[in-house]
Protein backbone atom coordinates (compact mmCIF):
# COMPACT_ATOMS: atom_id res chain seq x y z
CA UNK A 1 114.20 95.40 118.98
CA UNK A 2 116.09 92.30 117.20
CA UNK A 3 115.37 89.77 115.87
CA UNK A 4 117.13 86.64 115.54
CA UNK A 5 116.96 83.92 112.53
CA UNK A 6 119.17 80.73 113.31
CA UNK A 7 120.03 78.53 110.64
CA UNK A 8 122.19 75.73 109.74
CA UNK A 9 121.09 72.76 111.70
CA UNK A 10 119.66 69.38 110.28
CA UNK A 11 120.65 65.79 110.40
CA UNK A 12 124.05 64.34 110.85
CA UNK A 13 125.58 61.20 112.13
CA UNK A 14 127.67 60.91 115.40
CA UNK A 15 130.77 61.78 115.25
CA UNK A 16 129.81 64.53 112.58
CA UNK A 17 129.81 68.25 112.58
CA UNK A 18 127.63 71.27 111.96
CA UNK A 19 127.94 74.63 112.04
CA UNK A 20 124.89 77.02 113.31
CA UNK A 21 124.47 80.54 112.15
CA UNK A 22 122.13 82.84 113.73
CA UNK A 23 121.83 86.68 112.00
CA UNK A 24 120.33 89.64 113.87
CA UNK A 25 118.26 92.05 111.54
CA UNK A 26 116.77 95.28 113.53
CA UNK A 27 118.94 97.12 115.70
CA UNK A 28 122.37 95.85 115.76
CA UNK A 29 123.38 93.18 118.41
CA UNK A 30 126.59 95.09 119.10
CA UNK A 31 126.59 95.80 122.71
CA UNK A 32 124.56 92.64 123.81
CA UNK A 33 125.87 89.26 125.02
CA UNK A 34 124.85 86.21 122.64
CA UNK A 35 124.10 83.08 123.64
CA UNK A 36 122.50 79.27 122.51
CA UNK A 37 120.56 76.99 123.96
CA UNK A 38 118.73 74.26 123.23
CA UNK A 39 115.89 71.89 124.01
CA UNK A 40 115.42 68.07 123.67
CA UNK A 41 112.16 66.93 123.23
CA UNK A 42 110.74 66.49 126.88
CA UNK A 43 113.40 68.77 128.65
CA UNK A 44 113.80 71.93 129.70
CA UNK A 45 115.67 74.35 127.49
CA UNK A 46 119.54 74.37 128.71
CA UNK A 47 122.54 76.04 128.36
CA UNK A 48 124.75 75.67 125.39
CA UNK A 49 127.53 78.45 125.04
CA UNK A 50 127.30 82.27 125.67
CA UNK A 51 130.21 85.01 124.76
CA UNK A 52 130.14 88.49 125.37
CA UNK A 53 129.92 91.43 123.05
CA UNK A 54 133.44 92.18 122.86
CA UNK A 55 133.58 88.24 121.81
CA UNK A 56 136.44 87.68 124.33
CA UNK A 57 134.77 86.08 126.95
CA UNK A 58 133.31 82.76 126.30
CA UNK A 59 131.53 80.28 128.43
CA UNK A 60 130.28 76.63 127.59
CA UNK A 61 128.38 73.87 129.61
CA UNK A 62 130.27 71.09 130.62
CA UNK A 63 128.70 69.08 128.50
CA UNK A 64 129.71 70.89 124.92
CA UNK A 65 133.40 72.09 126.24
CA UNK A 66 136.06 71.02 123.95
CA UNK A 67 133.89 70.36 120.97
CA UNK A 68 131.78 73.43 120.46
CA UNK A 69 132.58 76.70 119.61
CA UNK A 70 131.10 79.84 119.44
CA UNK A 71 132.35 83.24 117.76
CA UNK A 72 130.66 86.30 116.43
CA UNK A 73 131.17 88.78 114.30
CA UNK A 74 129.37 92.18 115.21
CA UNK A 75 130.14 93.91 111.90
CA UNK A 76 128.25 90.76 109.75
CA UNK A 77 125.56 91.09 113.36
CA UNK A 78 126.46 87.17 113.15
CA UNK A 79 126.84 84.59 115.87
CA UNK A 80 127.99 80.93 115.30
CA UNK A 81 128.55 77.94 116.97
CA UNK A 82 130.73 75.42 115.54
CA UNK A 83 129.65 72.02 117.00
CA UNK A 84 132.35 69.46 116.56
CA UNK A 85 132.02 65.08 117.59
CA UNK A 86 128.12 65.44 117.43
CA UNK A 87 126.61 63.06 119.58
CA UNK A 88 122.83 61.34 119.89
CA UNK A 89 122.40 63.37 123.14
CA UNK A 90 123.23 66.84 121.07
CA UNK A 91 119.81 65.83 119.04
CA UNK A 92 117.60 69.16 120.25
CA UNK A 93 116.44 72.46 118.92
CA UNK A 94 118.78 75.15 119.25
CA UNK A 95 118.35 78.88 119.86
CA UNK A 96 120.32 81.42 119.91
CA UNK A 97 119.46 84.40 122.18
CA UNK A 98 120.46 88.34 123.05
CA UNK A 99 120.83 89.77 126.13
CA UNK A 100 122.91 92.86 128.19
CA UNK A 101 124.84 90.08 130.43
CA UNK A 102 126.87 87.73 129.97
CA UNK A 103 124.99 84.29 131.15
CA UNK A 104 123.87 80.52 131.58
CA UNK A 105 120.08 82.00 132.93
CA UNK A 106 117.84 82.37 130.08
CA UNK A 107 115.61 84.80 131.80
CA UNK A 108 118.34 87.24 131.42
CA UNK A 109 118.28 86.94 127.95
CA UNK A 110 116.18 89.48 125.89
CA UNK A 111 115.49 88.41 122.27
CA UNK A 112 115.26 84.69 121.21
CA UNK A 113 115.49 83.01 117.40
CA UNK A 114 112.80 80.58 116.50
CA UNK A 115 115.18 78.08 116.99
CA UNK A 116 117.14 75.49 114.13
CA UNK A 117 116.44 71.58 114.56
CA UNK A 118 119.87 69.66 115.44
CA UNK A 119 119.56 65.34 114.86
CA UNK A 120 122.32 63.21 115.48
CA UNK A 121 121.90 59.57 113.98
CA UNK A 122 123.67 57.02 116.16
């Protein structure tokens, strides 16, 4: 089992950036793919980023590439995502998520965070 605590979202204006954290307690997440998603109000949870366990393979929707980043560090069992040029349309909760692939589909991820509230002030 792991569990997954996100934390460092909150408000921001456009343009701004943020930088989420989200620490597995448990059994380590070495081993398992990491990935976050998020969900506007009213929409279906989507895609963010993903990167594998040995952190060199990294994917990102088309809609965060070239301003979000994500990295992890399996001996701190930490994953971040640097989000860079916030925009109104980033405004959603974000979750990060464990899983044995590497993945946009969230069904093939295992263990999900609670999830950290992103808002981005136009």
């Amino acid at each position: 089992q792991v569990q997954l605590v996100e934390s460092g979202g909150g408000l921001v204006q456009a343009g701004g950036s943020l930088r989420l954290s989200c620490a597995a307690s448990g059994r380590t997440f070495s081993g398992y793919a990491l990935g976050w998603f998020r969900q506007a109000p009213g929409k279906e949870r989507e895609f963010v980023a993903a990167i594998s366990w040995t952190g060199i393979n990294t994917d990102y929707a088309d809609s965060v590439k070239g301003r979000f980043t994500i990295s992890r560090d399996n001996a701190k069992n930490t994953v971040w995502l640097q989000m860079n040029s916030l925009k109104p349309e980033d405004t959603a909760v974000y979750y990060c998520a464990a899983g044995v692939v590497t993945t946009r589909r969230l069904n093939d991820y295992r263990y999900w965070g609670q999830g950290t509230q992103v808002t981005v002030s136009s």
